[in-house]
PDB file of N, CA and C in Angstrom:
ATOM      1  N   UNK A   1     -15.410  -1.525   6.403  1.00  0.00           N
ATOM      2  CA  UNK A   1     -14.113  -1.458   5.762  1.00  0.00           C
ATOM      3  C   UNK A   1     -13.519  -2.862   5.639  1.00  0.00           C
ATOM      4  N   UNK A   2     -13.113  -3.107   4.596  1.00  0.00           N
ATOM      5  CA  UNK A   2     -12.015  -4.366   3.983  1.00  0.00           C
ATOM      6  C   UNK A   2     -10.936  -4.657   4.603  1.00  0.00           C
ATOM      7  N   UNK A   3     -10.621  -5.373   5.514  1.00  0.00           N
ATOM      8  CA  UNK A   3      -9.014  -5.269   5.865  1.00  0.00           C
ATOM      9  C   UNK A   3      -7.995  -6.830   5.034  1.00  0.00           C
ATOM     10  N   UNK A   4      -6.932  -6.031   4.593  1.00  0.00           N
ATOM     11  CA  UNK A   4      -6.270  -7.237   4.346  1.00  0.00           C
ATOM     12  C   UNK A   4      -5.191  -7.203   5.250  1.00  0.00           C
ATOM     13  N   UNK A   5      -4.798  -8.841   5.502  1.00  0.00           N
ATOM     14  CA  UNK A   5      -3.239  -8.700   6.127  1.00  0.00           C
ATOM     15  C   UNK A   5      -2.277  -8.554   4.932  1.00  0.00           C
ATOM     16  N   UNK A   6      -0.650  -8.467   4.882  1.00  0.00           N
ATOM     17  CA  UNK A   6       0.076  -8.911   3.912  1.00  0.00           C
ATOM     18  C   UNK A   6       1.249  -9.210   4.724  1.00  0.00           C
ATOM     19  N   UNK A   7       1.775 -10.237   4.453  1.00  0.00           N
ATOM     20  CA  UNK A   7       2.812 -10.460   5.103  1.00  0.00           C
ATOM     21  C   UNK A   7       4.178 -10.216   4.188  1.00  0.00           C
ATOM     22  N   UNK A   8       4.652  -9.541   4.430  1.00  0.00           N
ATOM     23  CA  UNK A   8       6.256  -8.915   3.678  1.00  0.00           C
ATOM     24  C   UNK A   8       7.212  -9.806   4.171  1.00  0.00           C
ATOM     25  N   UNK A   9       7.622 -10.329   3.321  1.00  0.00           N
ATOM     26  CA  UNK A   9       8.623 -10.903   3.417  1.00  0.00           C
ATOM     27  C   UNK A   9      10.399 -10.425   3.218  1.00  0.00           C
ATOM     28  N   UNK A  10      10.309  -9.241   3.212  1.00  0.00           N
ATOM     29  CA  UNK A  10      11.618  -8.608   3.078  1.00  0.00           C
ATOM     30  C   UNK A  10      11.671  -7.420   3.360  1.00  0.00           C
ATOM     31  N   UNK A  11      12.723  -6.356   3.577  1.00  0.00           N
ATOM     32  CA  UNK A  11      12.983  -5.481   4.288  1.00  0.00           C
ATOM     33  C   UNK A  11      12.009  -4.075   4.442  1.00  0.00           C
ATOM     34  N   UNK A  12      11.436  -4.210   3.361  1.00  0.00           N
ATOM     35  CA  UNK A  12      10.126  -3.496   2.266  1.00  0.00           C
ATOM     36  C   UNK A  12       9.789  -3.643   1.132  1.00  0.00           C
ATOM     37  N   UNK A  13       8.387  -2.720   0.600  1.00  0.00           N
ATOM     38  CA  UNK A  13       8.355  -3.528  -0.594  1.00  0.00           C
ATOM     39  C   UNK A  13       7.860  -1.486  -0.527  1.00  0.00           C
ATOM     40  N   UNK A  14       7.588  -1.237  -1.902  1.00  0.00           N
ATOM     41  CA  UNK A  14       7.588  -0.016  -2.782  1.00  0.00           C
ATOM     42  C   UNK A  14       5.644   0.176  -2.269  1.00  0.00           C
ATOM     43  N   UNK A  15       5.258   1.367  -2.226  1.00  0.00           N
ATOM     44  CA  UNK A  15       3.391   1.248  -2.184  1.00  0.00           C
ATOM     45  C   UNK A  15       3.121   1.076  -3.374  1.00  0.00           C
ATOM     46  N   UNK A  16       3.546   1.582  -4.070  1.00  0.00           N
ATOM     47  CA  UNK A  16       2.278   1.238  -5.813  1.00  0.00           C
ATOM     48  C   UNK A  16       2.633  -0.587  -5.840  1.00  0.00           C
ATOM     49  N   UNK A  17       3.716  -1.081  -5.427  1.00  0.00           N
ATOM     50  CA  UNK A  17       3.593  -2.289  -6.210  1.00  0.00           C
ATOM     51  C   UNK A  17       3.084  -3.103  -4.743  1.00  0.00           C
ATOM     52  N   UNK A  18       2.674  -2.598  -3.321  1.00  0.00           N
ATOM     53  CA  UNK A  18       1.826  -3.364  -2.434  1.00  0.00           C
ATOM     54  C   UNK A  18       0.402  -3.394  -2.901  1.00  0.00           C
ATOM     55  N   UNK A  19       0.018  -2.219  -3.673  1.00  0.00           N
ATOM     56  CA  UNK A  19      -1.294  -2.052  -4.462  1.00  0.00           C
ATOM     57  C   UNK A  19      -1.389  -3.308  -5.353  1.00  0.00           C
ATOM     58  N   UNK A  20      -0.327  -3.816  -5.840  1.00  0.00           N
ATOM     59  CA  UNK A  20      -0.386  -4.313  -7.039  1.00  0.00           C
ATOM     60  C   UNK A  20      -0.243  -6.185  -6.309  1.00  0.00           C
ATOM     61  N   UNK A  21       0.398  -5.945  -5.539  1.00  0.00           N
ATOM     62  CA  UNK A  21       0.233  -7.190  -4.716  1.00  0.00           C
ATOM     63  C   UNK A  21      -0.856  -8.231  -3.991  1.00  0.00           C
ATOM     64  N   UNK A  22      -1.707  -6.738  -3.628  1.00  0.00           N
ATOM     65  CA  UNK A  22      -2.786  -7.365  -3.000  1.00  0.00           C
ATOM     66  C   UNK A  22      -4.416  -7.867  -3.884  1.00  0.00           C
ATOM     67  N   UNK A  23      -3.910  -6.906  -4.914  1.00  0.00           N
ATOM     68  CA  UNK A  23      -4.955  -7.093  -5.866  1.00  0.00           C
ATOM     69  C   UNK A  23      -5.756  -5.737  -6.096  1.00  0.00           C
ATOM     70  N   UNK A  24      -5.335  -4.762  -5.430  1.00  0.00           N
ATOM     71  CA  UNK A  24      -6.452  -3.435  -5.541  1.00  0.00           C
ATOM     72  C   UNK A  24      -6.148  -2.543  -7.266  1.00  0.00           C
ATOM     73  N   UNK A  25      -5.013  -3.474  -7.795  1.00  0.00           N
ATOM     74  CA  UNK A  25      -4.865  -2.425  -9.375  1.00  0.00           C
ATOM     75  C   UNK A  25      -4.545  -3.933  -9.881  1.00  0.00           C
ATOM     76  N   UNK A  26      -4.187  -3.596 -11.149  1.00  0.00           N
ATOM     77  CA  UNK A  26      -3.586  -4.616 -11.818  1.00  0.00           C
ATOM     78  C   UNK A  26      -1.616  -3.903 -12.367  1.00  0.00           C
ATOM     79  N   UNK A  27      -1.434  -3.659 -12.227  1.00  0.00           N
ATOM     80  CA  UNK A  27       0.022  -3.490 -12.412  1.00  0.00           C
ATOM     81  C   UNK A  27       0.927  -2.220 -11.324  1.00  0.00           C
ATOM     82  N   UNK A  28       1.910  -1.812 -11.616  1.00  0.00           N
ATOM     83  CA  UNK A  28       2.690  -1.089 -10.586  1.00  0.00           C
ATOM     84  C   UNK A  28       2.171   0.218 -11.252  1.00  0.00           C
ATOM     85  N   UNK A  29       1.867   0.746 -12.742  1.00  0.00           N
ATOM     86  CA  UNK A  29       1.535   1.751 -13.213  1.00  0.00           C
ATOM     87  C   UNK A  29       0.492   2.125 -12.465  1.00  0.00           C
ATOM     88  N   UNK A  30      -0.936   1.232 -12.881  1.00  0.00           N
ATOM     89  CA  UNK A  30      -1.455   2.048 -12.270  1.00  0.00           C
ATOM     90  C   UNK A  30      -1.511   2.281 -10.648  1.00  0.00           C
ATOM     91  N   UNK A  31      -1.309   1.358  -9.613  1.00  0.00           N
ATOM     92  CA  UNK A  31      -0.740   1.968  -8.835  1.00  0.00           C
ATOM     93  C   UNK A  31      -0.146   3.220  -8.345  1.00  0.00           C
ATOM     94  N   UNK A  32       1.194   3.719  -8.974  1.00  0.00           N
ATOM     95  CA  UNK A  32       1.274   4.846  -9.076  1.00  0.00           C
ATOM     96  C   UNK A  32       0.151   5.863  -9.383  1.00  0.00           C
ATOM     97  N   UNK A  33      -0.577   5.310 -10.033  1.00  0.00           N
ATOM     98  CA  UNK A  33      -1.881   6.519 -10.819  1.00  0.00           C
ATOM     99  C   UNK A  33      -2.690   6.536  -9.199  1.00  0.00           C
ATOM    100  N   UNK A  34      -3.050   5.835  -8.661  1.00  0.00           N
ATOM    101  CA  UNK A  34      -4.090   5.612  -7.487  1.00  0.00           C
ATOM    102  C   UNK A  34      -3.302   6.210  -6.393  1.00  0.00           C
ATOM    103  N   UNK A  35      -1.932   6.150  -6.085  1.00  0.00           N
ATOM    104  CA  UNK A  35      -0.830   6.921  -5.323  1.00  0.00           C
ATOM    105  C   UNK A  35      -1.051   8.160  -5.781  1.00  0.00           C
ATOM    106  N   UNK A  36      -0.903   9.031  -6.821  1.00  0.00           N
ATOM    107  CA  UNK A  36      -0.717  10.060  -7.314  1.00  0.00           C
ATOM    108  C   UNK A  36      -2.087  10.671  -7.456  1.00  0.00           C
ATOM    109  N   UNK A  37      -3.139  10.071  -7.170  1.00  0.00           N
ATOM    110  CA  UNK A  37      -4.336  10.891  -6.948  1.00  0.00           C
ATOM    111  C   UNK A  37      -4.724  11.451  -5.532  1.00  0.00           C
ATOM    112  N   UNK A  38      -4.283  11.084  -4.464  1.00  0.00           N
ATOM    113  CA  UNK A  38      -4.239  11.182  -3.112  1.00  0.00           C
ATOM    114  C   UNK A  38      -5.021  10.527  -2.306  1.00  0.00           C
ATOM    115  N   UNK A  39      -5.529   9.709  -3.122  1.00  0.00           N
ATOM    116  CA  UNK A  39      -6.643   8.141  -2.096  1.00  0.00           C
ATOM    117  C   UNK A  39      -5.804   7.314  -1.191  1.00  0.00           C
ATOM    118  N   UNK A  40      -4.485   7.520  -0.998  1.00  0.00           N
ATOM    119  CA  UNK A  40      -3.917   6.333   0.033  1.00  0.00           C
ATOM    120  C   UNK A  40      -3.442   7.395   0.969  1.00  0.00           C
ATOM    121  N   UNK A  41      -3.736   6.762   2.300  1.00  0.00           N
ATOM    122  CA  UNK A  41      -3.226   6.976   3.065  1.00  0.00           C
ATOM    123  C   UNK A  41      -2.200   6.224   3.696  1.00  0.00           C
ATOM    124  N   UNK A  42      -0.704   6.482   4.267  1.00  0.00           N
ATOM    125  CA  UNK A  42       0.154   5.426   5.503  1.00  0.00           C
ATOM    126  C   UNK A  42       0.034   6.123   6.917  1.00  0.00           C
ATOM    127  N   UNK A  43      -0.305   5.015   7.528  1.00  0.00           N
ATOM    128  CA  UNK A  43      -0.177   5.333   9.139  1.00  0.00           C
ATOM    129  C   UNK A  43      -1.406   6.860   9.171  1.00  0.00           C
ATOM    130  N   UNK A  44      -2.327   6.755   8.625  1.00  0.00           N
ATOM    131  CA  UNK A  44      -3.338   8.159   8.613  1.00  0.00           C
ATOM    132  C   UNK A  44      -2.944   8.885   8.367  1.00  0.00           C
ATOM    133  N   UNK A  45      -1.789   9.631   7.021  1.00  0.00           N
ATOM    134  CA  UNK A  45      -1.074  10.523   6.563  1.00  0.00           C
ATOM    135  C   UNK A  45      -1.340  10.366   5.339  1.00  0.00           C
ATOM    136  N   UNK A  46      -1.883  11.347   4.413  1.00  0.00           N
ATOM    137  CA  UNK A  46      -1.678  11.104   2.695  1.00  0.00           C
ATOM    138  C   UNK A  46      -0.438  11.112   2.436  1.00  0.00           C
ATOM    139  N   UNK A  47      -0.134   9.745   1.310  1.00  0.00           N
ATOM    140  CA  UNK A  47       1.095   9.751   1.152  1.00  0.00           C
ATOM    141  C   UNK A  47       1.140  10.170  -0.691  1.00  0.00           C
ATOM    142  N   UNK A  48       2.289  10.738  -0.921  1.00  0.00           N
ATOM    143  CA  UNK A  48       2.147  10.818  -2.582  1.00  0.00           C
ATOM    144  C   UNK A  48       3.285  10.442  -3.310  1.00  0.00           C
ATOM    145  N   UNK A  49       3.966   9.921  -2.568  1.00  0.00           N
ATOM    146  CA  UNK A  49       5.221   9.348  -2.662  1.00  0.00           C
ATOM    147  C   UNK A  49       4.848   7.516  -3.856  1.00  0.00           C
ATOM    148  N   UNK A  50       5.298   7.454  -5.019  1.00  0.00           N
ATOM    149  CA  UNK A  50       4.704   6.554  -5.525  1.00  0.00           C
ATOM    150  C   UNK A  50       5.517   5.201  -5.049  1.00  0.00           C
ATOM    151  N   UNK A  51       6.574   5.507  -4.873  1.00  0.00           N
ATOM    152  CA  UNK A  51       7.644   4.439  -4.296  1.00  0.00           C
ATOM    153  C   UNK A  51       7.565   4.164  -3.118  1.00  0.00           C
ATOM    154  N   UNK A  52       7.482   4.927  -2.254  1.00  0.00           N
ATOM    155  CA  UNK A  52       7.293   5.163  -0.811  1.00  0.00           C
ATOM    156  C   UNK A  52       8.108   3.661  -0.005  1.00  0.00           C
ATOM    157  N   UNK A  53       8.655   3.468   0.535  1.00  0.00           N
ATOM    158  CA  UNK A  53       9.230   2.342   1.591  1.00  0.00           C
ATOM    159  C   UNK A  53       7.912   1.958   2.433  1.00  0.00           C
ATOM    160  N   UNK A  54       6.970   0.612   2.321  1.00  0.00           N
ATOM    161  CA  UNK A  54       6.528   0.368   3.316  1.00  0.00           C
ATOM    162  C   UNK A  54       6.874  -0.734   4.218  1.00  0.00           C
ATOM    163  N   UNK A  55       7.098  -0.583   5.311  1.00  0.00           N
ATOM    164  CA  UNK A  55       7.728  -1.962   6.234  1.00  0.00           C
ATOM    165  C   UNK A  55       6.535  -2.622   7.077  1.00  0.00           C
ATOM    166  N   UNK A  56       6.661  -3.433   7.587  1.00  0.00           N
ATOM    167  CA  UNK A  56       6.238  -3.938   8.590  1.00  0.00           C
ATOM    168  C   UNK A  56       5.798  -3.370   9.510  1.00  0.00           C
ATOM    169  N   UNK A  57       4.665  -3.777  10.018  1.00  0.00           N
ATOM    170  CA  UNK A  57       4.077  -2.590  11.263  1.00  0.00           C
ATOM    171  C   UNK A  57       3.025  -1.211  10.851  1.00  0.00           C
ATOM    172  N   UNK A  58       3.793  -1.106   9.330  1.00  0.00           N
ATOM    173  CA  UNK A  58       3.004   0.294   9.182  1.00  0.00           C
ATOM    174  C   UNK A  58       1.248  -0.408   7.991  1.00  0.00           C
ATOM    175  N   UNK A  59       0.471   0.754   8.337  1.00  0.00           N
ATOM    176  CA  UNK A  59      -1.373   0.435   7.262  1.00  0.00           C
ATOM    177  C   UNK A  59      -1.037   1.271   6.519  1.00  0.00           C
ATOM    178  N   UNK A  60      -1.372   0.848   5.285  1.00  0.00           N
ATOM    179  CA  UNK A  60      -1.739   1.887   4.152  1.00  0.00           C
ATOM    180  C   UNK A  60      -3.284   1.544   4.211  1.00  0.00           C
ATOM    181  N   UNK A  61      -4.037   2.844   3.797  1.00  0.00           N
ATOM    182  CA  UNK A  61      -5.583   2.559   3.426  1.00  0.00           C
ATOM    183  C   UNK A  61      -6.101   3.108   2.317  1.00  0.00           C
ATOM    184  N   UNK A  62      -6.894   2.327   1.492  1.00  0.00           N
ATOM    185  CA  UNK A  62      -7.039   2.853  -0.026  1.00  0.00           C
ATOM    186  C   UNK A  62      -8.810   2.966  -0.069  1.00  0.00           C
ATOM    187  N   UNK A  63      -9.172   3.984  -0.218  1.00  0.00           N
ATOM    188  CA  UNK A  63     -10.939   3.711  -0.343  1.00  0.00           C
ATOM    189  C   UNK A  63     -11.368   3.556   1.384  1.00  0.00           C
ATOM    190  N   UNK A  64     -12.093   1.845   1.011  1.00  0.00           N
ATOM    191  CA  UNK A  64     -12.531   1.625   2.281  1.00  0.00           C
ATOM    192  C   UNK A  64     -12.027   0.224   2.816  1.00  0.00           C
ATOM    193  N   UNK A  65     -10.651   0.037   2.329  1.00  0.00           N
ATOM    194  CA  UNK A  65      -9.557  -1.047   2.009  1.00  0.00           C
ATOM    195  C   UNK A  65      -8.484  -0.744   2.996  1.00  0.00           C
ATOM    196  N   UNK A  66      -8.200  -1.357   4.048  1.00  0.00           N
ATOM    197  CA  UNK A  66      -7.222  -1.246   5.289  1.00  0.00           C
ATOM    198  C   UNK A  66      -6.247  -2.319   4.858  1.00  0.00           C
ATOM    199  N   UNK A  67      -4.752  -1.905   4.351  1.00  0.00           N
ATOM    200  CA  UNK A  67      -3.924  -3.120   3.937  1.00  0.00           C
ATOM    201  C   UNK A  67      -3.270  -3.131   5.278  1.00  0.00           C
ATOM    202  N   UNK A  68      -2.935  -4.158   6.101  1.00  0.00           N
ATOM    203  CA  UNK A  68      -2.016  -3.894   7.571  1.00  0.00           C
ATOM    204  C   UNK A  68      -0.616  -4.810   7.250  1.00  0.00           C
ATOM    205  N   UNK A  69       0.297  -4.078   6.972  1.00  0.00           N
ATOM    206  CA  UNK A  69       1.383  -4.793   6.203  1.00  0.00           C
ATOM    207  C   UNK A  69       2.334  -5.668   7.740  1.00  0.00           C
ATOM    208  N   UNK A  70       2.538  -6.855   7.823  1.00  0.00           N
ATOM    209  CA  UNK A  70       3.326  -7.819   8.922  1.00  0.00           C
ATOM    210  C   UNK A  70       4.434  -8.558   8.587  1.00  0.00           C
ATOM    211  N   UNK A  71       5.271  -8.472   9.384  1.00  0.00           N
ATOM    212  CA  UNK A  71       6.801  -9.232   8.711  1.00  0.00           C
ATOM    213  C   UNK A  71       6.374 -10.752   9.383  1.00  0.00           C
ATOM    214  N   UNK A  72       7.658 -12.031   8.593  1.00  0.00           N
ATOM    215  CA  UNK A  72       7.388 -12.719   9.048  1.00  0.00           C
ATOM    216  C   UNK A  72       7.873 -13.451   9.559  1.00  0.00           C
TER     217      UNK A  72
END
């Protein structure tokens, strides 16, 4: 499995557009599309929430792609 760090720099950032951040889509759309199929998981929970709040502390995992999101 792939792990990325990301370091957030603010209070949260939305999941489709952390997708879009790290490089796993190319825009916030499809994002949402990869959210809305049920391939991500947060904290080992499917999430389907396309906006979803992710903070600091918490993993989303996409595929075989571990994002571990860190404040800074």
């Amino acid at each position: 499995m792939q792990h990325i760090d990301f370091e957030l720099d603010r209070d949260h950032v939305e999941l489709n557009q952390l997708l879009k951040l790290v490089g796993l889509c190319d825009s916030g759309g499809a994002g949402k599309a990869i959210v809305a199929s049920g391939a991500v998981t947060v904290d080992g929970e499917v999430e389907l929430r396309k906006t979803c709040k992710i903070r600091a502390g918490q993993t989303v995992v996409v595929d075989e792609v571990e994002i571990r999101v860190r404040g800074v």
